[in-house]
N, C-alpha and C. Protein backbone atom coordinates (compact mmCIF):
# COMPACT_ATOMS: atom_id res chain seq x y z
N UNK A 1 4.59 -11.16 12.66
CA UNK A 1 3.28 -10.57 12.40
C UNK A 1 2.53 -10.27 13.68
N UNK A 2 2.62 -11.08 14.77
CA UNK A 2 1.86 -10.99 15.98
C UNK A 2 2.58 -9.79 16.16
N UNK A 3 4.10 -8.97 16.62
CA UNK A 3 4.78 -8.14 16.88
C UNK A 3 3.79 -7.02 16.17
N UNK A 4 3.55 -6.95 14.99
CA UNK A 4 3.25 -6.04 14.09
C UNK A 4 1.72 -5.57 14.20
N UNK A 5 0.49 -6.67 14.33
CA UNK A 5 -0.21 -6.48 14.86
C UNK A 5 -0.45 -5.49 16.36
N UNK A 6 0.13 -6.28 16.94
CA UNK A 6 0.07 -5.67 18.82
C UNK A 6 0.86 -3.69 18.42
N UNK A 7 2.01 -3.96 17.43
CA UNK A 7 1.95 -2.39 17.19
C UNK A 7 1.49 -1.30 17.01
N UNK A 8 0.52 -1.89 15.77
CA UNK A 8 -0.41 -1.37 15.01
C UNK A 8 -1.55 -0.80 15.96
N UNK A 9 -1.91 -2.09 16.84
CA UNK A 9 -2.93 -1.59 17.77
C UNK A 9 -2.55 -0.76 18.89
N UNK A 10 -1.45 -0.88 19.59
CA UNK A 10 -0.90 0.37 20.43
C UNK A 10 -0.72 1.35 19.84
N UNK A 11 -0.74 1.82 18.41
CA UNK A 11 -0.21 2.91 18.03
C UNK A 11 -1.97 3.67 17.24
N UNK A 12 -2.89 2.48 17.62
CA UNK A 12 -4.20 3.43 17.51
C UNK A 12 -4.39 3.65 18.67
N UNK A 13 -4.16 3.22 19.60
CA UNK A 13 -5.16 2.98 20.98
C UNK A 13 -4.14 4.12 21.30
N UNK A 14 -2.89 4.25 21.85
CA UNK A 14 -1.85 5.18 22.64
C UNK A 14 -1.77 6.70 21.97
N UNK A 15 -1.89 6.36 20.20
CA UNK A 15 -1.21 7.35 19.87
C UNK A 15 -2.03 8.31 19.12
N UNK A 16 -3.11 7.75 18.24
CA UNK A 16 -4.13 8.07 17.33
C UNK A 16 -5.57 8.56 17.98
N UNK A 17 -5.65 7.88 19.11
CA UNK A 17 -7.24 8.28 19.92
C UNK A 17 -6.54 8.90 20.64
N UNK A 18 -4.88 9.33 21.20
CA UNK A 18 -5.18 10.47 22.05
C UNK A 18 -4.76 11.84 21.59
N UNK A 19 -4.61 11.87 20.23
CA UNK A 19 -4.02 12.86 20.08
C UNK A 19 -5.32 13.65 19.05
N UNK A 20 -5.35 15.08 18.65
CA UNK A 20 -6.16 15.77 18.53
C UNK A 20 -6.36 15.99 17.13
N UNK A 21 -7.77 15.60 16.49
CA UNK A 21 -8.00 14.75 15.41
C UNK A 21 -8.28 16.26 14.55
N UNK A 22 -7.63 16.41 13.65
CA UNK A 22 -7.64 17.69 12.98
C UNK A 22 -9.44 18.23 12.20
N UNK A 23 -9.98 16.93 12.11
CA UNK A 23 -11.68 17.64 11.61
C UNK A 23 -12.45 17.89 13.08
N UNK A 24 -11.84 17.01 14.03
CA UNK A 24 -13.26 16.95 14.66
C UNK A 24 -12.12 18.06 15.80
N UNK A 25 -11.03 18.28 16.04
CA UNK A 25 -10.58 19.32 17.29
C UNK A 25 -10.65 18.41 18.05
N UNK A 26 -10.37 17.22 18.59
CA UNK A 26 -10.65 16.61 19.91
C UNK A 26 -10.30 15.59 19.63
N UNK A 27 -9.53 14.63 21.03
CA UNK A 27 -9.25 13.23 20.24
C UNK A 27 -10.21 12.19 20.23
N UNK A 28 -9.81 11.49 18.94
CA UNK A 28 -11.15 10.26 19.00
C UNK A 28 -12.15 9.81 19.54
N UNK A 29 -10.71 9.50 20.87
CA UNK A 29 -11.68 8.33 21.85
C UNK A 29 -12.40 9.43 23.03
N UNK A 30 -12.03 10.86 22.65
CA UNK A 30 -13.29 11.60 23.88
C UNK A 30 -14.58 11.46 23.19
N UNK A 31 -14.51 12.05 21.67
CA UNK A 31 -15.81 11.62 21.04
C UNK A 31 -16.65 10.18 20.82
N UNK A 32 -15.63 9.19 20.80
CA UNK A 32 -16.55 8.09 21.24
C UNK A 32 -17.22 7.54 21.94
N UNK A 33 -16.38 8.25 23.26
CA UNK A 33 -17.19 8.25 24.42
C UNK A 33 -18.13 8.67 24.48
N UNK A 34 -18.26 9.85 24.11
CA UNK A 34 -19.47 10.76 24.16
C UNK A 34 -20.47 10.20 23.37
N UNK A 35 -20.43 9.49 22.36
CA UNK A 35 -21.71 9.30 21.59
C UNK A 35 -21.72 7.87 21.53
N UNK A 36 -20.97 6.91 22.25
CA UNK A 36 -21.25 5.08 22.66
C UNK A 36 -22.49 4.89 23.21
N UNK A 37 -23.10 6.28 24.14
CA UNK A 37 -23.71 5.91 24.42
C UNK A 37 -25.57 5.97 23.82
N UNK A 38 -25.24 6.55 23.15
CA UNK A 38 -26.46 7.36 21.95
C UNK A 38 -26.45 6.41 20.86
N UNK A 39 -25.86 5.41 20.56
CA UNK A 39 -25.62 4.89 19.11
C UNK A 39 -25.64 3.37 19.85
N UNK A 40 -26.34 2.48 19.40
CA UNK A 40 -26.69 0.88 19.59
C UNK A 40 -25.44 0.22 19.24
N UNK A 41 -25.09 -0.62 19.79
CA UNK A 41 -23.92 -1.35 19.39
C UNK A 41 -23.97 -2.63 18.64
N UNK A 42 -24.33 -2.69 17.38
CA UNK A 42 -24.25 -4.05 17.08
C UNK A 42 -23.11 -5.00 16.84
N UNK A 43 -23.08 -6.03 17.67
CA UNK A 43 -22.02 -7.15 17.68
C UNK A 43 -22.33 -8.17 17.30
N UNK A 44 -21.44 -8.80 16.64
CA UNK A 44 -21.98 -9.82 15.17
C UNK A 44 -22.51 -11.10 16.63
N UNK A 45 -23.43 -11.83 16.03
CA UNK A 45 -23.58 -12.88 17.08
C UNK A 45 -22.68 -14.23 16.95
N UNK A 46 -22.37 -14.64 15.82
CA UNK A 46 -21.37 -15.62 16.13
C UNK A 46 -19.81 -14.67 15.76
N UNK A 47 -19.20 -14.80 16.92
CA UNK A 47 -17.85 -14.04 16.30
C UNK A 47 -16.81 -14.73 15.51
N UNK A 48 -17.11 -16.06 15.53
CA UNK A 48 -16.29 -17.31 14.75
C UNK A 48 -16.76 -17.22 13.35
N UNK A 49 -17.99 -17.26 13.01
CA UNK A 49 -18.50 -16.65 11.52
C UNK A 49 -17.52 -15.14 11.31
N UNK A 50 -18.07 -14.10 12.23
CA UNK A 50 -17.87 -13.05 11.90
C UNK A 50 -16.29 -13.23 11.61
N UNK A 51 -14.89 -13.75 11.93
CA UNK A 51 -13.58 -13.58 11.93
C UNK A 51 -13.44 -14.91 10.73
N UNK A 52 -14.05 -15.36 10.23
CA UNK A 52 -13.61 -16.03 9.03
C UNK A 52 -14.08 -15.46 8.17
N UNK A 53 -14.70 -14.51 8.01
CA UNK A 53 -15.70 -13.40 6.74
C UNK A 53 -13.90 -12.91 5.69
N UNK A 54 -13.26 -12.99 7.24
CA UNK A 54 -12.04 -11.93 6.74
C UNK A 54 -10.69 -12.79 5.98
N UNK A 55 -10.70 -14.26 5.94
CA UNK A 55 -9.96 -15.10 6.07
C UNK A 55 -9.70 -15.42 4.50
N UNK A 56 -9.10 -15.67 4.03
CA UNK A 56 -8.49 -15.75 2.35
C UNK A 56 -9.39 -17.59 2.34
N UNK A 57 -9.99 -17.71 1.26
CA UNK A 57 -10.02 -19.09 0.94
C UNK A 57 -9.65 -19.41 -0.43
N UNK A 58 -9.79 -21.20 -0.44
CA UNK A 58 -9.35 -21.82 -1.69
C UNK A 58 -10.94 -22.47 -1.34
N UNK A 59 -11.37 -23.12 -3.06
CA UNK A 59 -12.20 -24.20 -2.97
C UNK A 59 -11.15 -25.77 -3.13
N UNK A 60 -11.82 -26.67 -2.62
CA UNK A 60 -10.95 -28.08 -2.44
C UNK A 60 -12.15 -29.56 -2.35
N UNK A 61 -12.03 -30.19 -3.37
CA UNK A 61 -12.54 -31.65 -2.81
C UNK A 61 -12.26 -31.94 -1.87
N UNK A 62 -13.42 -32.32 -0.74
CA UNK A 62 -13.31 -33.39 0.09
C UNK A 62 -12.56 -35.46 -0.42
N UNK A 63 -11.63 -35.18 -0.07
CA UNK A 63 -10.75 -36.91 -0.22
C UNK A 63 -11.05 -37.62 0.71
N UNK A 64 -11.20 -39.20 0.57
CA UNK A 64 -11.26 -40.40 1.40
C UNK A 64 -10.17 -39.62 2.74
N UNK A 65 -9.12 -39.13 2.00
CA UNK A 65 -7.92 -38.89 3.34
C UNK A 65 -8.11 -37.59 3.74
N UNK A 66 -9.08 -36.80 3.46
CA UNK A 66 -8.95 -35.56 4.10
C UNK A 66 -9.09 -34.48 2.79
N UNK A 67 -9.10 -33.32 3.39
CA UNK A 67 -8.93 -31.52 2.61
C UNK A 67 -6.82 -31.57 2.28
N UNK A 68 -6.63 -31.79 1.03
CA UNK A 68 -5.42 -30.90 0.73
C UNK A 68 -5.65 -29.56 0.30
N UNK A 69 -4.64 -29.06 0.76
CA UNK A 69 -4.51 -27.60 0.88
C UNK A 69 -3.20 -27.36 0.60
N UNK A 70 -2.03 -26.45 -0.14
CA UNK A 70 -1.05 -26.31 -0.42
C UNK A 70 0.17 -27.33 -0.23
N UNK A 71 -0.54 -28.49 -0.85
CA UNK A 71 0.78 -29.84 -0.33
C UNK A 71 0.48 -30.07 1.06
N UNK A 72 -0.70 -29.76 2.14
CA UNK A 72 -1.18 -29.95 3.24
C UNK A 72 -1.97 -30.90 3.30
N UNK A 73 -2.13 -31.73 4.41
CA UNK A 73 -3.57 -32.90 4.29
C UNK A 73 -4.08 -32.22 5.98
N UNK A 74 -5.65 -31.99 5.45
CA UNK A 74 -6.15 -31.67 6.72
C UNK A 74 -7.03 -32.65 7.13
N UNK A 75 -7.61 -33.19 8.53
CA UNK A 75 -8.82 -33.47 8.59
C UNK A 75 -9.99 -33.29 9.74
N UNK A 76 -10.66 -34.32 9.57
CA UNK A 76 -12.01 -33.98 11.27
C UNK A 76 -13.23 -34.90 10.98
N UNK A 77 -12.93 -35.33 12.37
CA UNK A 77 -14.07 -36.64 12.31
C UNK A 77 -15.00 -36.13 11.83
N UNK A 78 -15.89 -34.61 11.95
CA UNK A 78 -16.84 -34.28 11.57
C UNK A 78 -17.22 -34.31 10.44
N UNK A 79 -15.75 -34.44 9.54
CA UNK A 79 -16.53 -34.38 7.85
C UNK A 79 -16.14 -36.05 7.23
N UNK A 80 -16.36 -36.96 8.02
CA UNK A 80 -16.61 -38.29 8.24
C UNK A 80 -17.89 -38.25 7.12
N UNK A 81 -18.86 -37.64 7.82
CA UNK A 81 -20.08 -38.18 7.18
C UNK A 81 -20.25 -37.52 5.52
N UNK A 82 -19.35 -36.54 5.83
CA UNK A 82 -19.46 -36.03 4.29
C UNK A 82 -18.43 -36.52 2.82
N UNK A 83 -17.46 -37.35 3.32
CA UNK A 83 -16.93 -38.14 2.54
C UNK A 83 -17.95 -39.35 1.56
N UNK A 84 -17.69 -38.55 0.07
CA UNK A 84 -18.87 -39.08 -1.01
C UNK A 84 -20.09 -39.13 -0.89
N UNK A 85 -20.22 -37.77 -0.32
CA UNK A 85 -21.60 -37.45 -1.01
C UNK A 85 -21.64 -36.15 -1.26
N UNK A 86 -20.46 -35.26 -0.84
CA UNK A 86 -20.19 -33.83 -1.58
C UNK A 86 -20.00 -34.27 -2.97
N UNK A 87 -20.74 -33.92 -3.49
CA UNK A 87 -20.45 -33.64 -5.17
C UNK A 87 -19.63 -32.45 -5.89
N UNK A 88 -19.37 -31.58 -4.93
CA UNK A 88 -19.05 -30.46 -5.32
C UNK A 88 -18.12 -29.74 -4.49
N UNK A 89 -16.88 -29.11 -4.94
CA UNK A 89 -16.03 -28.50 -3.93
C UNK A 89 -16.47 -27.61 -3.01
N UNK A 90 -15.64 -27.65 -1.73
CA UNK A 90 -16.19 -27.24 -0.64
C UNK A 90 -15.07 -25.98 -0.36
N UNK A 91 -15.39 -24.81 0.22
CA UNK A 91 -14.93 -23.65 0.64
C UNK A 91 -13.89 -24.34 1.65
N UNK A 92 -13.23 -23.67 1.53
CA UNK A 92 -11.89 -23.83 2.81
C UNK A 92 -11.10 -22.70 3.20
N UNK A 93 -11.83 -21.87 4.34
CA UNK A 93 -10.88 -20.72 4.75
C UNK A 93 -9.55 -21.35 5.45
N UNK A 94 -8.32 -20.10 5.59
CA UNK A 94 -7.13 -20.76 6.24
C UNK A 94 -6.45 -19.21 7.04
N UNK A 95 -5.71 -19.34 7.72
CA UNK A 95 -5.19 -17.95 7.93
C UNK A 95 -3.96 -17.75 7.74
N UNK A 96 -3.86 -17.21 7.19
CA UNK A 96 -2.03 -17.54 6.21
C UNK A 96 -1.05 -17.57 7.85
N UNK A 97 -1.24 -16.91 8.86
CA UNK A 97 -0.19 -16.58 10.24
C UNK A 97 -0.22 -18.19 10.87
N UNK A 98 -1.29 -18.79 10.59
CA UNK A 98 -1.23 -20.39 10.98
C UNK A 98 -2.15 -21.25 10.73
N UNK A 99 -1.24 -22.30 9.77
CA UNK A 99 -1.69 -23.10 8.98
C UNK A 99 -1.68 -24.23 9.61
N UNK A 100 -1.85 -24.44 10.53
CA UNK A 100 -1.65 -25.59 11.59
C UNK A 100 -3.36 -26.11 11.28
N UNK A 101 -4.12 -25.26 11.08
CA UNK A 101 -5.66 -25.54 11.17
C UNK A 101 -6.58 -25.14 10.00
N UNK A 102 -7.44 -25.56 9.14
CA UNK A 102 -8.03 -24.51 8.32
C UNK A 102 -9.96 -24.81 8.58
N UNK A 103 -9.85 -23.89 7.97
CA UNK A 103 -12.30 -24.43 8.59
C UNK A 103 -13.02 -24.34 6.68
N UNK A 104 -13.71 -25.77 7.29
CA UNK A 104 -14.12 -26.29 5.97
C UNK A 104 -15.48 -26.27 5.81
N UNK A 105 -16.40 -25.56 5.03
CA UNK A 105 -17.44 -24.83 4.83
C UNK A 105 -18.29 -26.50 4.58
N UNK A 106 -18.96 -27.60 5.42
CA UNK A 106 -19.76 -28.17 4.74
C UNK A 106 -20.79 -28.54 4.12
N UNK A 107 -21.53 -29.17 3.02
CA UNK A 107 -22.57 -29.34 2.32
C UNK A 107 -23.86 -28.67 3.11
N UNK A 108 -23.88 -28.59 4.58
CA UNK A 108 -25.23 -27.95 5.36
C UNK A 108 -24.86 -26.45 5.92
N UNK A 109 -23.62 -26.14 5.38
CA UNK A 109 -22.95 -24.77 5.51
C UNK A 109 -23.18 -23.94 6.38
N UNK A 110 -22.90 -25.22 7.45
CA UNK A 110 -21.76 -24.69 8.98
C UNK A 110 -20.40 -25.17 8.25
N UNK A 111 -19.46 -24.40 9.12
CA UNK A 111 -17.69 -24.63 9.17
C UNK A 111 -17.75 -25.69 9.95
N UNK A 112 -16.64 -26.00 9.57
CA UNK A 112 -16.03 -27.32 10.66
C UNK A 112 -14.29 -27.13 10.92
N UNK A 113 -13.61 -27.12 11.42
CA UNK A 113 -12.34 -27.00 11.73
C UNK A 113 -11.57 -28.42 11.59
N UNK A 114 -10.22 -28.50 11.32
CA UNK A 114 -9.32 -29.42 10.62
C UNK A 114 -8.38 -28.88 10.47
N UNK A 115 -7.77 -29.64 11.35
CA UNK A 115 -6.31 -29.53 12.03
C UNK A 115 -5.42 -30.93 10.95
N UNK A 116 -4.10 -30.52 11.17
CA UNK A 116 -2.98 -31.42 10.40
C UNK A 116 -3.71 -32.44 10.28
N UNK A 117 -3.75 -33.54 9.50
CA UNK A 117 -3.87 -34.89 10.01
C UNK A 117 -3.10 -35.66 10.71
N UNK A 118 -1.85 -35.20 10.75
CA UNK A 118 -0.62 -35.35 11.66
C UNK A 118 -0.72 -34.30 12.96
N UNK A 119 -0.96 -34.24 14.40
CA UNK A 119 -1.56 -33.26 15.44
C UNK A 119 -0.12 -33.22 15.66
N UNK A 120 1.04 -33.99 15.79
CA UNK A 120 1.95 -33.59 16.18
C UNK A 120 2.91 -32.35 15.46
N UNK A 121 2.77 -32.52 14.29
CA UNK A 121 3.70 -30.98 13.62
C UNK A 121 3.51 -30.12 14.29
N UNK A 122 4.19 -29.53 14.20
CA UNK A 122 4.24 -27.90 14.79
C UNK A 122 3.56 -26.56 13.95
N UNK A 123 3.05 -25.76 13.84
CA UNK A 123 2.23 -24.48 13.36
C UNK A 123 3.28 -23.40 12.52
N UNK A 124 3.36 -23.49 11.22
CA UNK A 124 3.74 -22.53 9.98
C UNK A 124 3.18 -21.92 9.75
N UNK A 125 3.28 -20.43 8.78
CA UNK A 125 2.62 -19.48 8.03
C UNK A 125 2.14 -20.09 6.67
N UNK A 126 2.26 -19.48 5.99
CA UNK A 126 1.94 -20.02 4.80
C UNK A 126 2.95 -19.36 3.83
N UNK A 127 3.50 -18.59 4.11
CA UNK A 127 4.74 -18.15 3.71
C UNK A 127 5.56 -19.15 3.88
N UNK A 128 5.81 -19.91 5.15
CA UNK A 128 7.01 -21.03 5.12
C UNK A 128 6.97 -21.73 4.64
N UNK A 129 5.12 -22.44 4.67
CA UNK A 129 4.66 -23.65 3.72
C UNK A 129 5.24 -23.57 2.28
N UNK A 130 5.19 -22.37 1.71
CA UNK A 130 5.30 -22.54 0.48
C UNK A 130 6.94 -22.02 0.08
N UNK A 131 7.36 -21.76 0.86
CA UNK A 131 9.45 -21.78 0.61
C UNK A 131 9.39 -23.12 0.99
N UNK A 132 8.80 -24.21 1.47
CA UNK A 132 9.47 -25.53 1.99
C UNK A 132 9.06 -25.92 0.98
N UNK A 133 7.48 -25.63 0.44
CA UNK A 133 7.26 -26.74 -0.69
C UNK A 133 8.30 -26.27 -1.91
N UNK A 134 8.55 -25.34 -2.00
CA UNK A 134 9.61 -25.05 -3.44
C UNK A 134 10.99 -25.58 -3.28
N UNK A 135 11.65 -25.37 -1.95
CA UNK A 135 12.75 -25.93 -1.73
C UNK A 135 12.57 -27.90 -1.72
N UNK A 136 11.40 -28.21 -1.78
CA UNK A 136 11.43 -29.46 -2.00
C UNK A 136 11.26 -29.81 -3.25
N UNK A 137 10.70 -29.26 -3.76
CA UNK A 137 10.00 -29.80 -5.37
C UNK A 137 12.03 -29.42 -6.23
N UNK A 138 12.63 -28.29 -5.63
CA UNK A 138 13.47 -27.99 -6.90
C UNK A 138 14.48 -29.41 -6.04
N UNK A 139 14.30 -30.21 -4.96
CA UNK A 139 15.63 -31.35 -4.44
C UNK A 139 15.02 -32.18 -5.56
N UNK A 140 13.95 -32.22 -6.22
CA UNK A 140 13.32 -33.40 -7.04
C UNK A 140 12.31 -34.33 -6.55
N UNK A 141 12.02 -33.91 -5.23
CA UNK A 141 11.15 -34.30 -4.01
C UNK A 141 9.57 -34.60 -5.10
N UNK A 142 9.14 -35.35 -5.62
CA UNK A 142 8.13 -35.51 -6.79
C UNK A 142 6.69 -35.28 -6.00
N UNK A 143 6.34 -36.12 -4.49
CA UNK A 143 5.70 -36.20 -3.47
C UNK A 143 5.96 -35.54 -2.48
N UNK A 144 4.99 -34.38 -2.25
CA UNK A 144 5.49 -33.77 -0.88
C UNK A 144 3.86 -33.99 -0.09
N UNK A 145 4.64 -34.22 0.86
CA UNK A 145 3.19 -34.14 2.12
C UNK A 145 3.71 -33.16 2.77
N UNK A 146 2.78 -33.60 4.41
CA UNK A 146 2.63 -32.31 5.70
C UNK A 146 3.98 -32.29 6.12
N UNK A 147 4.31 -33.37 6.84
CA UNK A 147 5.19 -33.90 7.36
C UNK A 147 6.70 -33.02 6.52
N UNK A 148 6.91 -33.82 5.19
CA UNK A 148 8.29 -33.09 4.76
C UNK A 148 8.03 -31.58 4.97
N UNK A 149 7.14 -31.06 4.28
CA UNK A 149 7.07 -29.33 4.56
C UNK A 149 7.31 -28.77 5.51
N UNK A 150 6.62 -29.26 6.82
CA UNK A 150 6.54 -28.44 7.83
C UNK A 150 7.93 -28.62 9.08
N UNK A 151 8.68 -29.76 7.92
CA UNK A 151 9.64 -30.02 9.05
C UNK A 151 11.10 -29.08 7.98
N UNK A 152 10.77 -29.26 6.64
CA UNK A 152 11.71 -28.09 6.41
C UNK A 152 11.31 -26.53 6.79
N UNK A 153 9.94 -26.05 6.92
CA UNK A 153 9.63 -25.39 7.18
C UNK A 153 10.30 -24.23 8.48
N UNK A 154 10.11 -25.31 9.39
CA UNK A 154 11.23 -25.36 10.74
C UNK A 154 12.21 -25.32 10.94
N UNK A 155 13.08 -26.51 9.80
CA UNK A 155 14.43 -25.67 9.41
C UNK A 155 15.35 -24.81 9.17
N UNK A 156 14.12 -24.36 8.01
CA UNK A 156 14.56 -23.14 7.42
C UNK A 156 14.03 -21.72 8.18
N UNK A 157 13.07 -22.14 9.38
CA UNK A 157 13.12 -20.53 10.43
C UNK A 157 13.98 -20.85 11.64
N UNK A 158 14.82 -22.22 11.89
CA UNK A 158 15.99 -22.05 12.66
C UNK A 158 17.10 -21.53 12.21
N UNK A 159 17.27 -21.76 10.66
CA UNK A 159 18.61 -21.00 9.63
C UNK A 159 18.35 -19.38 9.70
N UNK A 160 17.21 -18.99 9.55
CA UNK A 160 16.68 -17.75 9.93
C UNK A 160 17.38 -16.99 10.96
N UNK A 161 16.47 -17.63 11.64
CA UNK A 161 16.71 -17.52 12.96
C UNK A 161 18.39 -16.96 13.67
N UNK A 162 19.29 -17.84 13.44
CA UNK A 162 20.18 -18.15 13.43
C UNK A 162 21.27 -16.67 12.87
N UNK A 163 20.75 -16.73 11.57
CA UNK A 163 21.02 -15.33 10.73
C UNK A 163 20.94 -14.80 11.36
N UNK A 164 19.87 -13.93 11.65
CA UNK A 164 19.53 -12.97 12.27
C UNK A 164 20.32 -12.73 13.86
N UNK A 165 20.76 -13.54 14.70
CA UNK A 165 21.22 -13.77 15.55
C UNK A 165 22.22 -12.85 15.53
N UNK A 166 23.22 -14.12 14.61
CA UNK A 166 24.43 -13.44 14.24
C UNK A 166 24.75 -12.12 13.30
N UNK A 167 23.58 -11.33 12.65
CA UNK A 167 23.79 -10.54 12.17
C UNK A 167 23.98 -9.17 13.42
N UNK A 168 22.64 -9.77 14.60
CA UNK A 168 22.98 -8.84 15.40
C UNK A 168 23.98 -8.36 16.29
N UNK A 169 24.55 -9.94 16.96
CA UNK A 169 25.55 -9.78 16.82
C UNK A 169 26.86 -9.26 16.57
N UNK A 170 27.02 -9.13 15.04
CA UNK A 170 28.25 -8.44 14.26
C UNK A 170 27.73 -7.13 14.27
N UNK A 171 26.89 -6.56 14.27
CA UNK A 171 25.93 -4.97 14.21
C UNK A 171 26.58 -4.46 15.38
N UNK A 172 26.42 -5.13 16.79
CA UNK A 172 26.62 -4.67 17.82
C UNK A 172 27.90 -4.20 18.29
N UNK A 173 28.36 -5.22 17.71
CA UNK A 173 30.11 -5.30 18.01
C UNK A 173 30.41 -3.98 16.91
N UNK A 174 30.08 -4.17 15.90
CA UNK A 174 30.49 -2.44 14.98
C UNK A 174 29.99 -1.18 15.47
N UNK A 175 28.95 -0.99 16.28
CA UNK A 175 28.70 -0.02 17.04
C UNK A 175 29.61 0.20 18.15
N UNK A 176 29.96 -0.69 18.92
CA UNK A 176 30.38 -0.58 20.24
C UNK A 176 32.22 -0.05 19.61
N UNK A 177 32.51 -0.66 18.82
CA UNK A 177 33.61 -0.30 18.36
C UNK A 177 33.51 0.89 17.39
N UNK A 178 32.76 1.14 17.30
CA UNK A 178 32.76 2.89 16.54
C UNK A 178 32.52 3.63 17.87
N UNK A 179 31.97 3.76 18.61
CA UNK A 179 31.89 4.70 19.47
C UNK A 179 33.27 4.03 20.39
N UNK A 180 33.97 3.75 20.12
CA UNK A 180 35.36 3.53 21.50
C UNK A 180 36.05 5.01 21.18
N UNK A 181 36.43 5.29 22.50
CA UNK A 181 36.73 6.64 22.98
C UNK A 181 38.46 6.13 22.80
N UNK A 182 39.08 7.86 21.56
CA UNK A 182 40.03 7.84 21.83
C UNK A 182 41.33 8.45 23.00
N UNK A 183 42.15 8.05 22.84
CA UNK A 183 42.99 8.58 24.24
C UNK A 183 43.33 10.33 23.66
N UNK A 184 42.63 10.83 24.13
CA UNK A 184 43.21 12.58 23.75
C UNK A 184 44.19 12.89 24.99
N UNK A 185 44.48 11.94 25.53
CA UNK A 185 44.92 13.11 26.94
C UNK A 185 46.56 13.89 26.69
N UNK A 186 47.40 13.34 25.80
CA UNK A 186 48.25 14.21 24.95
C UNK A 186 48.19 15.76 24.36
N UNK A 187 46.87 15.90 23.92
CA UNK A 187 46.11 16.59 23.03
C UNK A 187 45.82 17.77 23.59
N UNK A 188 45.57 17.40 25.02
CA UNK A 188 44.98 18.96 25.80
C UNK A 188 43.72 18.53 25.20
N UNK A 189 43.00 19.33 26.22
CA UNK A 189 41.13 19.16 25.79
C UNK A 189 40.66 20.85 25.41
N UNK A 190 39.59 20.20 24.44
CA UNK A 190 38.79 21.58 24.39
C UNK A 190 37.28 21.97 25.28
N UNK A 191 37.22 21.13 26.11
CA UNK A 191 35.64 21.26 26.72
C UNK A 191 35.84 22.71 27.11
N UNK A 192 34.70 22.92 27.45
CA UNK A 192 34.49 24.55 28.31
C UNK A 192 34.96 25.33 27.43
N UNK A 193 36.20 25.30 26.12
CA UNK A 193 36.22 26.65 25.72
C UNK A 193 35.09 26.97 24.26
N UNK A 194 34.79 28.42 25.07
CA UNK A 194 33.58 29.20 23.68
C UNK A 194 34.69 29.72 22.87
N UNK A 195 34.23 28.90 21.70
CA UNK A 195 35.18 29.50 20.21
C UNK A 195 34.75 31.11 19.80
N UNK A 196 33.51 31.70 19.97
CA UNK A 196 33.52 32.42 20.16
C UNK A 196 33.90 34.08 20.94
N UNK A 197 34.75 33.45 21.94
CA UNK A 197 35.27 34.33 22.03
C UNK A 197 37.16 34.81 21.94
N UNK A 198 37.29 35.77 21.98
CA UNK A 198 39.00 35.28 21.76
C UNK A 198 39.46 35.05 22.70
N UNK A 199 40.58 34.35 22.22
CA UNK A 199 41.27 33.69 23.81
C UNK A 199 42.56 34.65 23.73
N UNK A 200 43.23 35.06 25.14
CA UNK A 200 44.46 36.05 25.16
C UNK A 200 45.37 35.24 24.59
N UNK A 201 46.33 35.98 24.01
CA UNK A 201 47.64 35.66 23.17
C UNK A 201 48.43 35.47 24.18
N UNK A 202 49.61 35.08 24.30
CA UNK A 202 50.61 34.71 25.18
C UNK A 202 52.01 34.90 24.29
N UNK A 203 52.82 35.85 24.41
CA UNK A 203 53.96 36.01 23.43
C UNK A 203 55.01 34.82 24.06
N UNK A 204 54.92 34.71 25.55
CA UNK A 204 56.11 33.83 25.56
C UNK A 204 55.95 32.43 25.69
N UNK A 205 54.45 31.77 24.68
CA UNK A 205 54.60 30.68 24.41
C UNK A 205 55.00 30.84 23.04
N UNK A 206 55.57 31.29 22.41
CA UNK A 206 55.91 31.70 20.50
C UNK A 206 57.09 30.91 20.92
């Protein structure tokens, strides 16, 4: 996704602002230029508010042990003080590209951030989270925490991984062996001659 992102944005910035925008005759970014400076710029003042506006949430009880979140346990000293006396579920944005962290909307509604309760795991999508939690629940796995998920999680993008390797691999090797050059030199060559025109007859090669 990071790959796909950084694309997306080279292919506005390189390809889309320079090329010549069929309403306006001109590309983008000359006209933006031209009028950035005529037009006020408003920029959100917290940009940490402003980039969680965009962020998918769940609502979730606050627990003695923390925010679960998809078979996840999150936490943060900060919502210390809010353990039993939220009465009421609390917002929890997350960003599906990494679930290592999610921000938890509290009762005086500032965010607060909450990381694994385990700091040592390593950082999943939420796509992996949830192939690990299924591949656990169908072993009969009844209890899943952070820990089992995120370590099949890992697993299963080294098996990936791995795939992919070797697929390229075998890809490469079938290319390189389709293009192998055969031995014509028996054959006589045809380079240089135009089929178009006729070539002289020779009676005493008959």
């Amino acid at each position: 996704l990071r790959e796909l992102e950084r694309y997306i944005a080279l292919d506005i910035v390189g390809n889309y602002h320079q090329s010549i925008h069929r309403t306006l005759g001109r590309p983008p970014i000359a006209v933006w230029r031209e009028q950035e400076g005529e037009i006020p710029l408003r920029l959100p003042q917290d940009r940490m508010q402003f980039w969680l506006t965009f962020l998918p949430e769940q609502e979730r009880t606050l627990q003695p042990t923390g925010i679960h979140l998809f078979g996840m346990r999150y936490w943060s000293a900060a919502l210390s003080a809010d353990v039993g006396t939220a009465n009421r579920r609390l917002l929890v944005k997350y960003d599906p590209r990494d679930m290592s962290r999610v921000f938890v909307r509290r009762p005086s509604g500032s965010f607060v951030e909450a990381r694994y309760a385990d700091l040592t795991l390593a950082s999943v999508t939420l796509h992996e989270a949830l192939a690990a939690r299924r591949t656990l629940l169908a072993k009969g796995r009844r209890e899943v925490n952070t820990r089992a998920i995120v370590g099949t999680a890992i697993e299963q993008r080294q098996l990936v991984d791995a795939a992919v390797k070797t697929t390229a691999t075998v890809r490469r090797g079938r290319t390189s062996s389709s293009k192998t050059k055969v031995d014509d030199s028996g054959w006589g060559s045809l380079r240089g001659i135009d089929s178009s025109k006729p070539v002289a007859f020779d009676e005493d090669m008959e």
